[in-house]
C-alpha atoms as a PDB file:
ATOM      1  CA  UNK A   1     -99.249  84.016  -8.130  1.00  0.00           C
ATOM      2  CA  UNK A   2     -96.421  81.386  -8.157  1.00  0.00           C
ATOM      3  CA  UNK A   3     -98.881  78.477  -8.218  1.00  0.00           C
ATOM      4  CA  UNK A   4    -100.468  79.915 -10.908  1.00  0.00           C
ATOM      5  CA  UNK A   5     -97.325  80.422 -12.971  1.00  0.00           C
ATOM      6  CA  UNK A   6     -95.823  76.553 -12.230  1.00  0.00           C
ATOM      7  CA  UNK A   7     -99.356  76.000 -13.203  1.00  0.00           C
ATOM      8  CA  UNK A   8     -99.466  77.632 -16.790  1.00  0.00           C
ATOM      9  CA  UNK A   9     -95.856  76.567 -17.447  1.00  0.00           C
ATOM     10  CA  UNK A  10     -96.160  73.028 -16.679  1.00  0.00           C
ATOM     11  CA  UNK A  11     -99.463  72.842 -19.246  1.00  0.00           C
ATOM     12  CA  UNK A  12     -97.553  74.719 -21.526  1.00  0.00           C
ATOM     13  CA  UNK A  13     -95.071  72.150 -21.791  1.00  0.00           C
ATOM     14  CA  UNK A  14     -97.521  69.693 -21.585  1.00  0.00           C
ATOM     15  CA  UNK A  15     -99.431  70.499 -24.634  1.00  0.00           C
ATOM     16  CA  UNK A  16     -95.654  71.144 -26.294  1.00  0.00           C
ATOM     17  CA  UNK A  17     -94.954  67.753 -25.958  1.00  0.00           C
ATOM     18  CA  UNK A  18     -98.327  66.572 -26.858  1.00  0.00           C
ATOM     19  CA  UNK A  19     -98.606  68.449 -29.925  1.00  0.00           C
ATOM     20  CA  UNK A  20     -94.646  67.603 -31.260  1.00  0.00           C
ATOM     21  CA  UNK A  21     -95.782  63.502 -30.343  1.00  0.00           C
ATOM     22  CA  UNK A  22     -99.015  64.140 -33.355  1.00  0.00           C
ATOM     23  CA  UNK A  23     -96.739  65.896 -35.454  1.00  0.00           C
ATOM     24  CA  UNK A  24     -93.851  63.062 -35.120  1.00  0.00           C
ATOM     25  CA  UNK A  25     -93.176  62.509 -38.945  1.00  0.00           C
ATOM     26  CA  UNK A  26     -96.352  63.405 -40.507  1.00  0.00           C
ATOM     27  CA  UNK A  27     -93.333  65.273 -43.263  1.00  0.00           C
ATOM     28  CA  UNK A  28     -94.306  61.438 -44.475  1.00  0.00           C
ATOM     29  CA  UNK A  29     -97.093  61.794 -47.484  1.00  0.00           C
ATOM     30  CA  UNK A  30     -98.211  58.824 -46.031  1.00  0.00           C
ATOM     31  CA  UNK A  31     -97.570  58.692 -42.641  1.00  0.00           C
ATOM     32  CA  UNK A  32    -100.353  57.022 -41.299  1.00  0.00           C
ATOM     33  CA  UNK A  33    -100.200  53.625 -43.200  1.00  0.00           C
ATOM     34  CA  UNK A  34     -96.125  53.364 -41.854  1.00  0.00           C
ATOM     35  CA  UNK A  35     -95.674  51.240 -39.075  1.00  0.00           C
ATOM     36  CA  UNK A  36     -93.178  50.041 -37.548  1.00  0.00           C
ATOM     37  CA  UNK A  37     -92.222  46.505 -36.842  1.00  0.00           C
ATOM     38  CA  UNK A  38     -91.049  45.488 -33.288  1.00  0.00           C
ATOM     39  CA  UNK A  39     -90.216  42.506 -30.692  1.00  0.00           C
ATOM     40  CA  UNK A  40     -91.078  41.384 -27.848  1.00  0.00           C
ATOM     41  CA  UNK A  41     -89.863  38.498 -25.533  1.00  0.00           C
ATOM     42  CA  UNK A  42     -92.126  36.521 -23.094  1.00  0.00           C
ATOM     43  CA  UNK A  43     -90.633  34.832 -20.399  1.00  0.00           C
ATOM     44  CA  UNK A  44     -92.364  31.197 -19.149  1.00  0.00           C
ATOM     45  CA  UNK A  45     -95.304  33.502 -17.578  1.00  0.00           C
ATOM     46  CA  UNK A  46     -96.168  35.478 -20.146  1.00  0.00           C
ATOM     47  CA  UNK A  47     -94.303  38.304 -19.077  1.00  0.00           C
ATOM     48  CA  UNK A  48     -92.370  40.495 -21.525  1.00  0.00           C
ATOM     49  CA  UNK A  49     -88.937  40.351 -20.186  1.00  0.00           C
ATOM     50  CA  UNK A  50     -87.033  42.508 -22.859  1.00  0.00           C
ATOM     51  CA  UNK A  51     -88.569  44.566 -25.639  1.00  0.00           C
ATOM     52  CA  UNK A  52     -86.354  45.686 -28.743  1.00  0.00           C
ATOM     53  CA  UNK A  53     -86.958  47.931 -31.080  1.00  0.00           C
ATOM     54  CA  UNK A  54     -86.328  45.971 -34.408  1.00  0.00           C
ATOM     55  CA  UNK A  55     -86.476  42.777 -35.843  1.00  0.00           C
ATOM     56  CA  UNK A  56     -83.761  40.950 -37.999  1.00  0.00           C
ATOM     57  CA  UNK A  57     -83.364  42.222 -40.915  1.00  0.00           C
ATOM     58  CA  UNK A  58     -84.054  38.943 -43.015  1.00  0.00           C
ATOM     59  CA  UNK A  59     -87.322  38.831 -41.710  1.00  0.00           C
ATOM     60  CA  UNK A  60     -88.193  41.984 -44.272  1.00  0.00           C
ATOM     61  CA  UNK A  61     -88.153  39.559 -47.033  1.00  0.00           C
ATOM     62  CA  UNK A  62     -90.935  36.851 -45.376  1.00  0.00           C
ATOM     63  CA  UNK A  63     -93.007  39.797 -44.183  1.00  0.00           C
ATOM     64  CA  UNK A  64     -94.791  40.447 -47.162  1.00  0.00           C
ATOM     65  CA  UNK A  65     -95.306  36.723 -47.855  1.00  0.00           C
ATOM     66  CA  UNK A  66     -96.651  36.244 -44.680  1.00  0.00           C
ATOM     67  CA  UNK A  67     -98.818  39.949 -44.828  1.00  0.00           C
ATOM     68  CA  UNK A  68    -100.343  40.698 -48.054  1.00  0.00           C
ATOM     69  CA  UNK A  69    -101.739  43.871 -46.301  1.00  0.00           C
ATOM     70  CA  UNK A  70     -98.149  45.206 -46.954  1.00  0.00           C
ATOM     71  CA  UNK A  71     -98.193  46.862 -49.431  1.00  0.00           C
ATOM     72  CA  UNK A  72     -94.214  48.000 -49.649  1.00  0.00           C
ATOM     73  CA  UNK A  73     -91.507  47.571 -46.474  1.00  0.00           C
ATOM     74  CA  UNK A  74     -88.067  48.828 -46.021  1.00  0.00           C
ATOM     75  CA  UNK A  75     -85.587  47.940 -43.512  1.00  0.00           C
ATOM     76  CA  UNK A  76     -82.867  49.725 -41.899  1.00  0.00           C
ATOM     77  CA  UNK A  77     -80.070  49.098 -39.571  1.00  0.00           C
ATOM     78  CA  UNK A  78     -78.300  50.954 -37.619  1.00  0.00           C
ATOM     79  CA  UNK A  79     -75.000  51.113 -37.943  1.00  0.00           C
ATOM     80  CA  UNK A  80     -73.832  53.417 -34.917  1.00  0.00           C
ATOM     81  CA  UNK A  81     -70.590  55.149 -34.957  1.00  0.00           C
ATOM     82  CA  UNK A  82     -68.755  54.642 -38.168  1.00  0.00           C
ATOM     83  CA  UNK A  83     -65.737  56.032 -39.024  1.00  0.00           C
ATOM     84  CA  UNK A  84     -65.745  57.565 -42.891  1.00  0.00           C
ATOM     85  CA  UNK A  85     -62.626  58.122 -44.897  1.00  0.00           C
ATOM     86  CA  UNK A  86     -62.537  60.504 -48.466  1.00  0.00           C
ATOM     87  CA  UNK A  87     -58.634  61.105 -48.836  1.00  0.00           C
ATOM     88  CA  UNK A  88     -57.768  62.868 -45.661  1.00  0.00           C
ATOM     89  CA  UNK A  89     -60.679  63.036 -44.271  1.00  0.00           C
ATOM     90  CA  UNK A  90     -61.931  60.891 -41.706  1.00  0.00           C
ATOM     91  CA  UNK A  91     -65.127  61.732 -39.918  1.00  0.00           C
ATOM     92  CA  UNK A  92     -66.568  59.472 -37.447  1.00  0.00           C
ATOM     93  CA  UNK A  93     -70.468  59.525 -38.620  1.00  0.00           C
ATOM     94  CA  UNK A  94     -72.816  59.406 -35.731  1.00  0.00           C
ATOM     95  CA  UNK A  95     -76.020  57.702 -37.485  1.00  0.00           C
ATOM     96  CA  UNK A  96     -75.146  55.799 -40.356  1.00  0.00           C
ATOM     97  CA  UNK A  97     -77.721  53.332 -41.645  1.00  0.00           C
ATOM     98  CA  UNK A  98     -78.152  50.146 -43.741  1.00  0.00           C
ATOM     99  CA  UNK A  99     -80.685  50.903 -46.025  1.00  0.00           C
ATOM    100  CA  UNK A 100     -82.445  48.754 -48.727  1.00  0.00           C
ATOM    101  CA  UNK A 101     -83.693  49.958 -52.292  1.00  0.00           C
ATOM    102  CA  UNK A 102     -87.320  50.389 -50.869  1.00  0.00           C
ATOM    103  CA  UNK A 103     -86.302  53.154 -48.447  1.00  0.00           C
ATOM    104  CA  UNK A 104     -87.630  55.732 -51.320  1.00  0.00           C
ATOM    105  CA  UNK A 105     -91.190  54.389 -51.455  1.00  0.00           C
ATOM    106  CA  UNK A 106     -91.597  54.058 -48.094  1.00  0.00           C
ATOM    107  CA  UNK A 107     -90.585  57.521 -46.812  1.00  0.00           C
ATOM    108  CA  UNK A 108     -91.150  60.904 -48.393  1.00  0.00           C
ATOM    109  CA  UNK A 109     -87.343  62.331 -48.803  1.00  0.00           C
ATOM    110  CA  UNK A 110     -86.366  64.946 -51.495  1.00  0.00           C
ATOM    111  CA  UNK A 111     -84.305  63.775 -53.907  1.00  0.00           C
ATOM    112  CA  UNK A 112     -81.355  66.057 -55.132  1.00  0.00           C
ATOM    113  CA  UNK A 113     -79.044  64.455 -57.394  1.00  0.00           C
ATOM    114  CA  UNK A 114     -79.408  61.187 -58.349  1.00  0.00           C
ATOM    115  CA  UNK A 115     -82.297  58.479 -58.753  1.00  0.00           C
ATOM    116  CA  UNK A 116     -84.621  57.132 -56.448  1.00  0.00           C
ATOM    117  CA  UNK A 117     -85.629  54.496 -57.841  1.00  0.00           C
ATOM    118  CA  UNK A 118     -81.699  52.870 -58.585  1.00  0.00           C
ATOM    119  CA  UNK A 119     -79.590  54.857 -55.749  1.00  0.00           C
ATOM    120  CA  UNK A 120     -79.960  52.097 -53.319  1.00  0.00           C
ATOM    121  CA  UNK A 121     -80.541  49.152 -55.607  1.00  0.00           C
ATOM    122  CA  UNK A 122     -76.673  48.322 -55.984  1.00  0.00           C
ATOM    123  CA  UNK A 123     -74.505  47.334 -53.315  1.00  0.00           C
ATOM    124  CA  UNK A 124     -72.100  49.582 -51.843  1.00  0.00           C
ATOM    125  CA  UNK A 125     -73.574  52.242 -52.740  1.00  0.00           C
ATOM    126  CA  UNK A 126     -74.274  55.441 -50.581  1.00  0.00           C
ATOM    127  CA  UNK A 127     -77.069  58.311 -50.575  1.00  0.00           C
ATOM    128  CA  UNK A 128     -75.758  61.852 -48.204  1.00  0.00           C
ATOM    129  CA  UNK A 129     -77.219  64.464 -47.447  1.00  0.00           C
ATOM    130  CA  UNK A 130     -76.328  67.939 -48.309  1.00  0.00           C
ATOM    131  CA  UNK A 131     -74.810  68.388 -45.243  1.00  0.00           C
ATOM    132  CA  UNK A 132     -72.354  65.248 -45.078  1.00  0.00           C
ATOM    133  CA  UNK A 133     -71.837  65.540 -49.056  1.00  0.00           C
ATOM    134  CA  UNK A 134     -70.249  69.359 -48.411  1.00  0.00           C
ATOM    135  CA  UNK A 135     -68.049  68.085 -45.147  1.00  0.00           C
ATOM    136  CA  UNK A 136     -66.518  65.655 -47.417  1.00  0.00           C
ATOM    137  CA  UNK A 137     -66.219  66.612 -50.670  1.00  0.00           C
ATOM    138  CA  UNK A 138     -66.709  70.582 -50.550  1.00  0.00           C
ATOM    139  CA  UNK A 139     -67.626  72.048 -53.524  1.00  0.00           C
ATOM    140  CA  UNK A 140     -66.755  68.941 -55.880  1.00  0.00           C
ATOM    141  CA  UNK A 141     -69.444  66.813 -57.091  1.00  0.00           C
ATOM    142  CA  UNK A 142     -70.028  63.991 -55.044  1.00  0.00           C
ATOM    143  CA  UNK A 143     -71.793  61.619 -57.257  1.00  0.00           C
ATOM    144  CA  UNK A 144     -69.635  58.866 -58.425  1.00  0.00           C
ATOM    145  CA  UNK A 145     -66.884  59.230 -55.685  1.00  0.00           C
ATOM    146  CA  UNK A 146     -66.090  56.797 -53.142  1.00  0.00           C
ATOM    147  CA  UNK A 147     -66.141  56.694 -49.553  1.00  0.00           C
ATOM    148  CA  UNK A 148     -64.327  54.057 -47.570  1.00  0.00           C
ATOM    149  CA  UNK A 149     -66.525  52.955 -44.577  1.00  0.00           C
ATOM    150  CA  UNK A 150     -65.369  50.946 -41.245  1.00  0.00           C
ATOM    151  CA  UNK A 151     -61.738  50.895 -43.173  1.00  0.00           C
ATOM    152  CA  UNK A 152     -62.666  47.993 -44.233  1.00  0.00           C
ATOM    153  CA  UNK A 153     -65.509  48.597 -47.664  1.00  0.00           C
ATOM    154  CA  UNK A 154     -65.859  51.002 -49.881  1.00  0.00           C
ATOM    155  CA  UNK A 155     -69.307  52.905 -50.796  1.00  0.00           C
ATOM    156  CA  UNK A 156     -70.255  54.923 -54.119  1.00  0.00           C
ATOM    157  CA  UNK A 157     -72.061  57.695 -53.346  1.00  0.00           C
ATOM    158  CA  UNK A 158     -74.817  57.564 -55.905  1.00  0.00           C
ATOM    159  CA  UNK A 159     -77.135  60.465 -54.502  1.00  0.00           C
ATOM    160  CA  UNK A 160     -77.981  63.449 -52.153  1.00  0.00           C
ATOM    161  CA  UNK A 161     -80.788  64.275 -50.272  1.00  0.00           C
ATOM    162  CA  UNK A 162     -82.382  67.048 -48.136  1.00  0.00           C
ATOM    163  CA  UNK A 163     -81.564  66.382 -44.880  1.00  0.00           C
ATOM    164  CA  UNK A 164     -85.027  65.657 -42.955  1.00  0.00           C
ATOM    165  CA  UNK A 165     -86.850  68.229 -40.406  1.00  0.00           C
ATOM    166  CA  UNK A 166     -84.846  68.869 -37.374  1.00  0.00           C
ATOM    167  CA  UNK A 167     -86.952  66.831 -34.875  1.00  0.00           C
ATOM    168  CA  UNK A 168     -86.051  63.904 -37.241  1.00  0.00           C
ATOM    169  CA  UNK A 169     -82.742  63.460 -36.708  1.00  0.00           C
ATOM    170  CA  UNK A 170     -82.737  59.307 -36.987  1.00  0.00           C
ATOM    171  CA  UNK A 171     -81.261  59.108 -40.566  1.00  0.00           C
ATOM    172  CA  UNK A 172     -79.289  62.488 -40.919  1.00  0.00           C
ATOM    173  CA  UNK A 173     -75.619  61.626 -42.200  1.00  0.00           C
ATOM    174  CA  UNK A 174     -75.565  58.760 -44.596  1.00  0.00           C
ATOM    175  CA  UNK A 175     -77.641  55.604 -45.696  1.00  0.00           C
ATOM    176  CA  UNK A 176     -75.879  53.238 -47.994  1.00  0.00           C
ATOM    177  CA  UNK A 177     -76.574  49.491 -48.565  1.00  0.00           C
ATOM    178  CA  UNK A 178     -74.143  46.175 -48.629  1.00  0.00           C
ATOM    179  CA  UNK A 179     -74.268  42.242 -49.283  1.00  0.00           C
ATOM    180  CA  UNK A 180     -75.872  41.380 -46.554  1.00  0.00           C
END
C-alpha cells in the first residue's frame, strides 16, 4: 500500500511539473515564435566551459542585420536589487529591468494607463505594475511622477501594467529604460 502511494505521488508530481514546463508563458499570443538568445563558451577542446544566460545587450541592434528571420527583438537586463525612492519612500525592488521600446511587441502584457507604443521609447522613463504603482504612490496617479532609482537617476513613470501570471514572476516590479 505504501509503494503504491510513493508511487502515485511521485507521478503526480511528475506530470505537475511536466504540464507547468508546456504551459511556461504560453499567456504570450505568440509564444511559440519567442526565443530566447543565449551564450555559450568553448574552451580549446570544444568543451562548453561556462554557459550564460544572455548576451550583451548591444548585440540586439546587429541581430536583426545579421537574421532577417527576426522579425522584432527586445532586450532586457537585469538590474537586480535596486533601491527606489518617491519622497519617503524607499523600497528596495527585487527585479527591476532595463527594458527597450520593443518590449510591447514582443510580449503580450495588458496595458493600463499609458501607451505602448511610446512608454518605453524615451529615456528614463518607467512602466509599474499595479502592484508597485499602489506601494508608492497610493491612491495618486502615478503617471507623470518621478521615481529616483540607484540614488543616482531619476525615472518618469509613463505607464502601468497588469502584473503577469504568478508562475511568471521574471519582470514583476518595474521595467524602465536609460542611455545606454
Amino acid at each position: 500500500m505504501f509503494g503504491l502511494a510513493v508511487g502515485l505521488t511521485c507521478c503526480l508530481l511528475i506530470t505537475t511539473y511536466i504540464l507547468n514546463e508546456l504551459s511556461y508563458d504560453r499567456y504570450n499570443k505568440n509564444a511559440d515564435n519567442i526565443y530566447r538568445v543565449t551564450r555559450d563558451f568553448n574552451n580549446e577542446n570544444g568543451v562548453v566551459s561556462l554557459r550564460l544566460s544572455t548576451i550583451s545587450p548591444p548585440f540586439g541592434y546587429y541581430l536583426p542585420n545579421d537574421f532577417p528571420e527576426i522579425q522584432k527583438m527586445t532586450r532586457l537586463l537585469d538590474n537586480g536589487i535596486t533601491p527606489l525612492r518617491y519622497k519617503d519612500k524607499l523600497i528596495n525592488e527585487q527585479s527591476v529591468f532595463f527594458a527597450d521600446e520593443n518590449l510591447f511587441d514582443v510580449f503580450t502584457i495588458k496595458i493600463l494607463k499609458g501607451n505602448p507604443k511610446t512608454a518605453l521609447s524615451g529615456p528614463f522613463s518607467a512602466m509599474l505594475t499595479e502592484e508597485t504603482a499602489r506601494k508608492y504612490f497610493g491612491d495618486e496617479d502615478p503617471m507623470n511622477k518621478i521615481i529616483r532609482a540607484n540614488n543616482q537617476f531619476d525615472v518618469k513613470v509613463t505607464g502601468i501594467y497588469k502584473a503577469f501570471p504568478p508562475i511568471h514572476i521574471c519582470i514583476r516590479a518595474c521595467l524602465y529604460r536609460s542611455i545606454l
